[in-house]
N, C-alpha and C. Protein backbone atom coordinates (compact mmCIF):
# COMPACT_ATOMS: atom_id res chain seq x y z
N UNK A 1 -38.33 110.65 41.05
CA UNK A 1 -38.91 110.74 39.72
C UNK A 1 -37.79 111.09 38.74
N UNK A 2 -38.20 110.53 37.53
CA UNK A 2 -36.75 111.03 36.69
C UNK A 2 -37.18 112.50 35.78
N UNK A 3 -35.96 112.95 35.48
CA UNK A 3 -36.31 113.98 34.47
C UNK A 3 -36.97 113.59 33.57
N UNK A 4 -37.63 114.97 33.20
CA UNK A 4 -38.06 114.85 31.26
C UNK A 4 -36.89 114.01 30.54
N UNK A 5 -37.46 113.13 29.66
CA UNK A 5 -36.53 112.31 28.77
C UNK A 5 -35.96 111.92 28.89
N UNK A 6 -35.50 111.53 30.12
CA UNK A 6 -35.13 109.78 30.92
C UNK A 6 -35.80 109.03 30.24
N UNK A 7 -35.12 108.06 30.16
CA UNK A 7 -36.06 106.54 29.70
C UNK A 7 -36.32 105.41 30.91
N UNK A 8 -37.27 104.89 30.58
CA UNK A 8 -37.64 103.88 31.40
C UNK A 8 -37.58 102.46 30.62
N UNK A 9 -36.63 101.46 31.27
CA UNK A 9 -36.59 100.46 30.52
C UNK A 9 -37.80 99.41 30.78
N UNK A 10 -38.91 99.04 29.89
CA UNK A 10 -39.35 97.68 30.21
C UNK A 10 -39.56 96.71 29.61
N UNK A 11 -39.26 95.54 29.72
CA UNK A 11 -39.13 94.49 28.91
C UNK A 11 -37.95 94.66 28.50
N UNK A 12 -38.27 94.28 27.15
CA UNK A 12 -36.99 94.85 25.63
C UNK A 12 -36.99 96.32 25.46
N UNK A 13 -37.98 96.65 25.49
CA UNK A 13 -37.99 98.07 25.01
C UNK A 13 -37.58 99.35 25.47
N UNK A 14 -37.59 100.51 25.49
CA UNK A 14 -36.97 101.59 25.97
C UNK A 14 -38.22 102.54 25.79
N UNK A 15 -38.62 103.68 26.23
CA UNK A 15 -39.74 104.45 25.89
C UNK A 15 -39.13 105.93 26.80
N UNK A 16 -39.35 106.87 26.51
CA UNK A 16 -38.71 108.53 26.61
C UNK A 16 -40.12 108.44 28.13
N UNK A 17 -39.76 108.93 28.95
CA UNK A 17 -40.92 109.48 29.81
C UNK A 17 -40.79 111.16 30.00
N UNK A 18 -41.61 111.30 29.29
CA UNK A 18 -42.16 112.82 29.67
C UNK A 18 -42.84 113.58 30.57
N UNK A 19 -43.00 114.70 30.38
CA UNK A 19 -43.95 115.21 31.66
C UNK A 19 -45.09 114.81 31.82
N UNK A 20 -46.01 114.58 30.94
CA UNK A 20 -47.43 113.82 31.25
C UNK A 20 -47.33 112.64 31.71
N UNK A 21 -46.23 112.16 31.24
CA UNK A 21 -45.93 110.40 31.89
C UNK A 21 -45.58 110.49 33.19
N UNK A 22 -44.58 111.73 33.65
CA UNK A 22 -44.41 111.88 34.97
C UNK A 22 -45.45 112.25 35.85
N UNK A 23 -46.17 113.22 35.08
CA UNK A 23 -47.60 113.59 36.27
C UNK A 23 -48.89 112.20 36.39
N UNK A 24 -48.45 111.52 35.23
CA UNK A 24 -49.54 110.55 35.50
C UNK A 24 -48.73 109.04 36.64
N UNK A 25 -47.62 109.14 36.25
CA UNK A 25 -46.72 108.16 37.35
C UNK A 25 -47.13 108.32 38.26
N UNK A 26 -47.06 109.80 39.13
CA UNK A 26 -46.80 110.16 40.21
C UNK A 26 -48.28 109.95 40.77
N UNK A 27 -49.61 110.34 39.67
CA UNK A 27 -50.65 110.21 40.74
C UNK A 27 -51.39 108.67 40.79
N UNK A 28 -50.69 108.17 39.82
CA UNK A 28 -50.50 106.22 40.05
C UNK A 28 -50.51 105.70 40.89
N UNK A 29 -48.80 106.03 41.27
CA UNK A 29 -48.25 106.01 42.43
C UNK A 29 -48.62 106.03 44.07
N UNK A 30 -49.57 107.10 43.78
CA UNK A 30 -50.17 107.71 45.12
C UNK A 30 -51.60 106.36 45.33
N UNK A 31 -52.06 105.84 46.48
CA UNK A 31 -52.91 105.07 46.77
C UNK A 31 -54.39 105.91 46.31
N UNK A 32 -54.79 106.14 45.26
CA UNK A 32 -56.52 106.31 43.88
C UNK A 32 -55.80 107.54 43.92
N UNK A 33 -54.69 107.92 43.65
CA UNK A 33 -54.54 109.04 43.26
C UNK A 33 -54.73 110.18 44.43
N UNK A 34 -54.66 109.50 45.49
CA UNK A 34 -54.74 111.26 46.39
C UNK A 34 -53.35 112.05 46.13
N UNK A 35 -53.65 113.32 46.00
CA UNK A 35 -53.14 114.53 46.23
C UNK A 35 -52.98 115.07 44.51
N UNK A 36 -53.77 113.93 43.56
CA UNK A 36 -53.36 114.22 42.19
C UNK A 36 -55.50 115.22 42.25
N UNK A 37 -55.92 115.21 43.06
CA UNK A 37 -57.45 115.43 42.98
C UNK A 37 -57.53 116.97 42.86
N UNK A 38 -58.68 117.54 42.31
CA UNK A 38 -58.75 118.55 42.03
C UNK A 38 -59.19 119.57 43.26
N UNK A 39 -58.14 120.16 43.96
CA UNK A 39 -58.70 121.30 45.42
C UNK A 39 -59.55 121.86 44.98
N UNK A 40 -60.59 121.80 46.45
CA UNK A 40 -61.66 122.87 46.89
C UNK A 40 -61.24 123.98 46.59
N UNK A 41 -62.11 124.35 45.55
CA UNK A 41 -62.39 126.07 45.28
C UNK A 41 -63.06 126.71 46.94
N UNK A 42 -62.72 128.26 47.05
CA UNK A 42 -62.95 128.65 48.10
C UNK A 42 -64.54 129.09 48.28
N UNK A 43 -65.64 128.98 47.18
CA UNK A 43 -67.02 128.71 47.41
C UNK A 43 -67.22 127.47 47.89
N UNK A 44 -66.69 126.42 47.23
CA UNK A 44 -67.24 124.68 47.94
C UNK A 44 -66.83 125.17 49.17
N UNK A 45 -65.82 125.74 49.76
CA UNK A 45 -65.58 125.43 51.35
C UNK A 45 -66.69 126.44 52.11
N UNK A 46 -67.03 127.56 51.01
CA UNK A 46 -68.53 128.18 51.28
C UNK A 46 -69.88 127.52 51.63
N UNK A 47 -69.84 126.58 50.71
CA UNK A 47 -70.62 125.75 51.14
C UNK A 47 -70.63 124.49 51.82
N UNK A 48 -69.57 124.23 52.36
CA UNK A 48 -69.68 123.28 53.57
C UNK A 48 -69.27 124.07 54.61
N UNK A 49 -69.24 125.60 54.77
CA UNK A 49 -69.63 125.68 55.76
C UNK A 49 -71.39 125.97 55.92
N UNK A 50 -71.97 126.56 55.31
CA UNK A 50 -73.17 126.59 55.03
C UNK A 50 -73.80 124.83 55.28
N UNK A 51 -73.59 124.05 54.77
CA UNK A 51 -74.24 123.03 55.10
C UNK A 51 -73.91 122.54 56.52
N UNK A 52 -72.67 122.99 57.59
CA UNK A 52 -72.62 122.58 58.44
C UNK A 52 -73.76 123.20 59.38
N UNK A 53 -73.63 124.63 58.98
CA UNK A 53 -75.05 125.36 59.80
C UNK A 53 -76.00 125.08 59.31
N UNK A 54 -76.18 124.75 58.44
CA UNK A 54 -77.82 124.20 58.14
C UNK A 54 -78.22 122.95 58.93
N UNK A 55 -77.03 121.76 59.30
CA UNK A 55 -77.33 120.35 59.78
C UNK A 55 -77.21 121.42 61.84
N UNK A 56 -76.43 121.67 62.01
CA UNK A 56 -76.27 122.21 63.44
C UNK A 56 -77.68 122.63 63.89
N UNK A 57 -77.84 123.44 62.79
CA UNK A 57 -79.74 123.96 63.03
C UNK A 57 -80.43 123.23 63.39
N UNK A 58 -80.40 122.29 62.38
CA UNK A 58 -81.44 120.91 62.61
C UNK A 58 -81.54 120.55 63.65
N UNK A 59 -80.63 120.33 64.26
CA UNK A 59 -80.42 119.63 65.57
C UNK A 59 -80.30 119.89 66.48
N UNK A 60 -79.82 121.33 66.38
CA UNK A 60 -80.23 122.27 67.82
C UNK A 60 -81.30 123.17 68.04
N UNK A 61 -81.48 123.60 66.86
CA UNK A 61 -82.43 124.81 66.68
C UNK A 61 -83.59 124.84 65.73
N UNK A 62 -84.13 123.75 66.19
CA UNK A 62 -85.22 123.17 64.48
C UNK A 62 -86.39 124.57 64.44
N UNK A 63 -86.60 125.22 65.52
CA UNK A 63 -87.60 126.25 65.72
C UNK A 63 -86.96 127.39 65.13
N UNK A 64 -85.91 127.45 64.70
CA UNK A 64 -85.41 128.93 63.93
C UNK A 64 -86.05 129.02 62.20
N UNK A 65 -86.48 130.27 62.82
CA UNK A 65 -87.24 130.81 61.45
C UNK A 65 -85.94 131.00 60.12
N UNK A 66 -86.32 130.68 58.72
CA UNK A 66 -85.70 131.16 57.90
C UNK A 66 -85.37 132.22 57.93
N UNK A 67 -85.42 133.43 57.87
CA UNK A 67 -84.71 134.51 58.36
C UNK A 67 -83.96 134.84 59.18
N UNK A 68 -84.10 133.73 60.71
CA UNK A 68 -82.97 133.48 61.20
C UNK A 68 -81.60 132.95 60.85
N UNK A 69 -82.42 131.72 60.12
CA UNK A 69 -81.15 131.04 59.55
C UNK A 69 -80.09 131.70 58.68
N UNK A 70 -80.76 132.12 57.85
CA UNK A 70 -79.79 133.29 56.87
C UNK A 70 -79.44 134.19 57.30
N UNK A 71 -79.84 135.13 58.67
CA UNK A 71 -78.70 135.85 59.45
C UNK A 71 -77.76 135.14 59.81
N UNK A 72 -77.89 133.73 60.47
CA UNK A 72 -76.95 132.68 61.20
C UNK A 72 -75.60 133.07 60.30
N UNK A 73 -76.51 131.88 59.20
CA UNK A 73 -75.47 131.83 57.99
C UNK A 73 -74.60 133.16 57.57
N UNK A 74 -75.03 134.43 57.42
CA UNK A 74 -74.01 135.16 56.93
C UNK A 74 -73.03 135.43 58.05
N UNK A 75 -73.58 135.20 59.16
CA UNK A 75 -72.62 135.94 60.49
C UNK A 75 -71.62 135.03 60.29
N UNK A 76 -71.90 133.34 60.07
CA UNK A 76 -70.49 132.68 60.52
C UNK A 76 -69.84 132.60 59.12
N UNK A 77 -70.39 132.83 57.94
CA UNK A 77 -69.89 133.30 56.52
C UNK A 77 -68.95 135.07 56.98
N UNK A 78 -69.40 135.57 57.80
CA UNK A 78 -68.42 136.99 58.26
C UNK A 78 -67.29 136.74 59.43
N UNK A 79 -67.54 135.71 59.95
CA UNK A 79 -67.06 135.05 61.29
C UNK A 79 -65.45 133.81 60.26
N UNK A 80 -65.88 133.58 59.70
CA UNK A 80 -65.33 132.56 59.08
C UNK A 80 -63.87 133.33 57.97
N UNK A 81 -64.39 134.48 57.48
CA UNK A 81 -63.95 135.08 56.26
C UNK A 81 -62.67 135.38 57.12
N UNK A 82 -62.93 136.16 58.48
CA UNK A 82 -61.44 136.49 59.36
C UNK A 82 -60.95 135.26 60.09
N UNK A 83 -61.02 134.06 59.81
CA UNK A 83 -60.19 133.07 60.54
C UNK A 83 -59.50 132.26 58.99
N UNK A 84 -58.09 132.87 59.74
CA UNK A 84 -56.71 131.75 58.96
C UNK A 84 -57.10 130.52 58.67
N UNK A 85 -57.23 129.67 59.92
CA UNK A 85 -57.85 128.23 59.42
C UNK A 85 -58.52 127.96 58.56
N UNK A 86 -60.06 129.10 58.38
CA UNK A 86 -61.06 128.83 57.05
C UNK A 86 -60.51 129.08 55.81
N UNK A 87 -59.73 129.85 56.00
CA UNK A 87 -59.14 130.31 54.26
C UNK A 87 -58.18 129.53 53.93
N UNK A 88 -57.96 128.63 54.87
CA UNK A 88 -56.58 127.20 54.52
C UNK A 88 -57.92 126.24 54.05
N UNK A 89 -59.28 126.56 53.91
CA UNK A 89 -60.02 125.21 53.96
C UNK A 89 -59.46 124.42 52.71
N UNK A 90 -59.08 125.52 51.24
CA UNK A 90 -59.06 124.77 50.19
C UNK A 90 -57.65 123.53 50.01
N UNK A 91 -56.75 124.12 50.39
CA UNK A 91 -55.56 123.20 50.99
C UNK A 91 -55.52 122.48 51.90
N UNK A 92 -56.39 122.26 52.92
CA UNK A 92 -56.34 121.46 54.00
C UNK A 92 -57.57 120.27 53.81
N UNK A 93 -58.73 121.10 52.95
CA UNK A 93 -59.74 119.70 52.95
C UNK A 93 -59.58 119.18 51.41
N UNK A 94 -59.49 117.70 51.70
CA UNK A 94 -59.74 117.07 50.31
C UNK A 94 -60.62 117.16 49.49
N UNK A 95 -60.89 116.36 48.26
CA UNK A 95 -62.04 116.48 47.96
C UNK A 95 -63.17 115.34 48.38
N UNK A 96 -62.36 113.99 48.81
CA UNK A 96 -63.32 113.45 49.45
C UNK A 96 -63.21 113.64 50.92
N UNK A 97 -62.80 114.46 51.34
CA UNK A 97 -63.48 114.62 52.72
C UNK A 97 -64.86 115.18 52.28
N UNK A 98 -64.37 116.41 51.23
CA UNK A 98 -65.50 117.97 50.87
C UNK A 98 -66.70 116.36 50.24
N UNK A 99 -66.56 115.53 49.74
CA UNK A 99 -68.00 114.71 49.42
C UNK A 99 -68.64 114.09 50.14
N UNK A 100 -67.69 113.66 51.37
CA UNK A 100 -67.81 112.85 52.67
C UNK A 100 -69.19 114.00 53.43
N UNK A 101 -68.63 114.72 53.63
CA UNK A 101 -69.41 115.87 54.32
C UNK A 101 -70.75 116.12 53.94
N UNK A 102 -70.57 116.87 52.52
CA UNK A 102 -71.56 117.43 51.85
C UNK A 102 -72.53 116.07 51.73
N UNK A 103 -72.24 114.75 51.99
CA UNK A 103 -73.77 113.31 51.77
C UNK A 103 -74.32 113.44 53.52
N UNK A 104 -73.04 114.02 54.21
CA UNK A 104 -73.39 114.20 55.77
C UNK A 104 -74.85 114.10 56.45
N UNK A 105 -75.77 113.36 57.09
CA UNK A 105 -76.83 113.61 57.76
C UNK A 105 -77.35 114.33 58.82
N UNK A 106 -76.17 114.28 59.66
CA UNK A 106 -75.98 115.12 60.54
C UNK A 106 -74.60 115.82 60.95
N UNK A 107 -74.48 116.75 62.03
CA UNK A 107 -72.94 117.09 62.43
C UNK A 107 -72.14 116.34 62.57
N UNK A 108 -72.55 115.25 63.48
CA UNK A 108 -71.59 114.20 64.11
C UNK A 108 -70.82 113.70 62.83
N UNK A 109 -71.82 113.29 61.56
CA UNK A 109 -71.20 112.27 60.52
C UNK A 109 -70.55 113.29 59.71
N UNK A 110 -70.66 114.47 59.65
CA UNK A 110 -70.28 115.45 59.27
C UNK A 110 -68.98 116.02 59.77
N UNK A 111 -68.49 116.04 60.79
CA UNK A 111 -66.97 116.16 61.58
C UNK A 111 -66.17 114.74 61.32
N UNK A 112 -66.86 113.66 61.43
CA UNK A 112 -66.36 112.56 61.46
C UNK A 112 -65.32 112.79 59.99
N UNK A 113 -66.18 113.19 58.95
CA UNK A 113 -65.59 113.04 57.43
C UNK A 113 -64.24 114.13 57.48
N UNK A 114 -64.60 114.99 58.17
CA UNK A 114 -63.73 116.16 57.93
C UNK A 114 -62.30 116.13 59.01
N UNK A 115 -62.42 114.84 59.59
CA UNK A 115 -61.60 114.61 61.32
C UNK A 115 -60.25 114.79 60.23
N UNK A 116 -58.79 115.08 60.61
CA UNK A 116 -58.30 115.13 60.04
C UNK A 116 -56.80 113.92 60.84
């Protein structure tokens, strides 16, 4: 990438590229712009984990009472809070994985999005 106020020649013309020209080059550049996308805040990764236990339920445990579920949920929301890996979620998951997921029907299609 060139510095601030390099020029870029095209055509005839000459034009100064600046920093907005550089940040917009660069996420051009990139195949729809990945890595120019806006990271998972550390609630969205709150809530895909929450939606993963909600679909897991479904499918394993359709007989668990709501009150179960929301013990479930906070334990692996307390389970989750002490693992390194979860607190990398916002740097490690995209945002279309995090949309991939969250349309998810079940687990399976739900890991699938998040496979890395």
């Amino acid at each position: 990438m060139r510095a601030t106020g390099d020029r870029v020649k095209t055509g005839h013309r000459v034009f100064p590229l600046n920093s907005r020209h550089q940040v917009w080059l660069a996420c051009a550049t990139l195949a729809g712009g990945l890595g120019c996308e806006q990271p998972l805040t550390a609630p969205e990764c709150g809530t895909l984990l929450d939606r993963y236990v909600e679909l897991l339920l479904n499918s394993d445990r359709r007989d668990t009472t709501a009150a179960e579920r929301l013990r479930m949920r906070d334990e692996t929301r307390h389970k989750a809070a002490a693992d390194p890996e979860f607190r990398d979620c916002p740097r490690k998951v995209t945002r279309a994985q995090f949309d991939c997921a969250m349309r998810a029907l079940n687990v399976d299609d739900m890991e699938r999005c998040l496979a890395i």
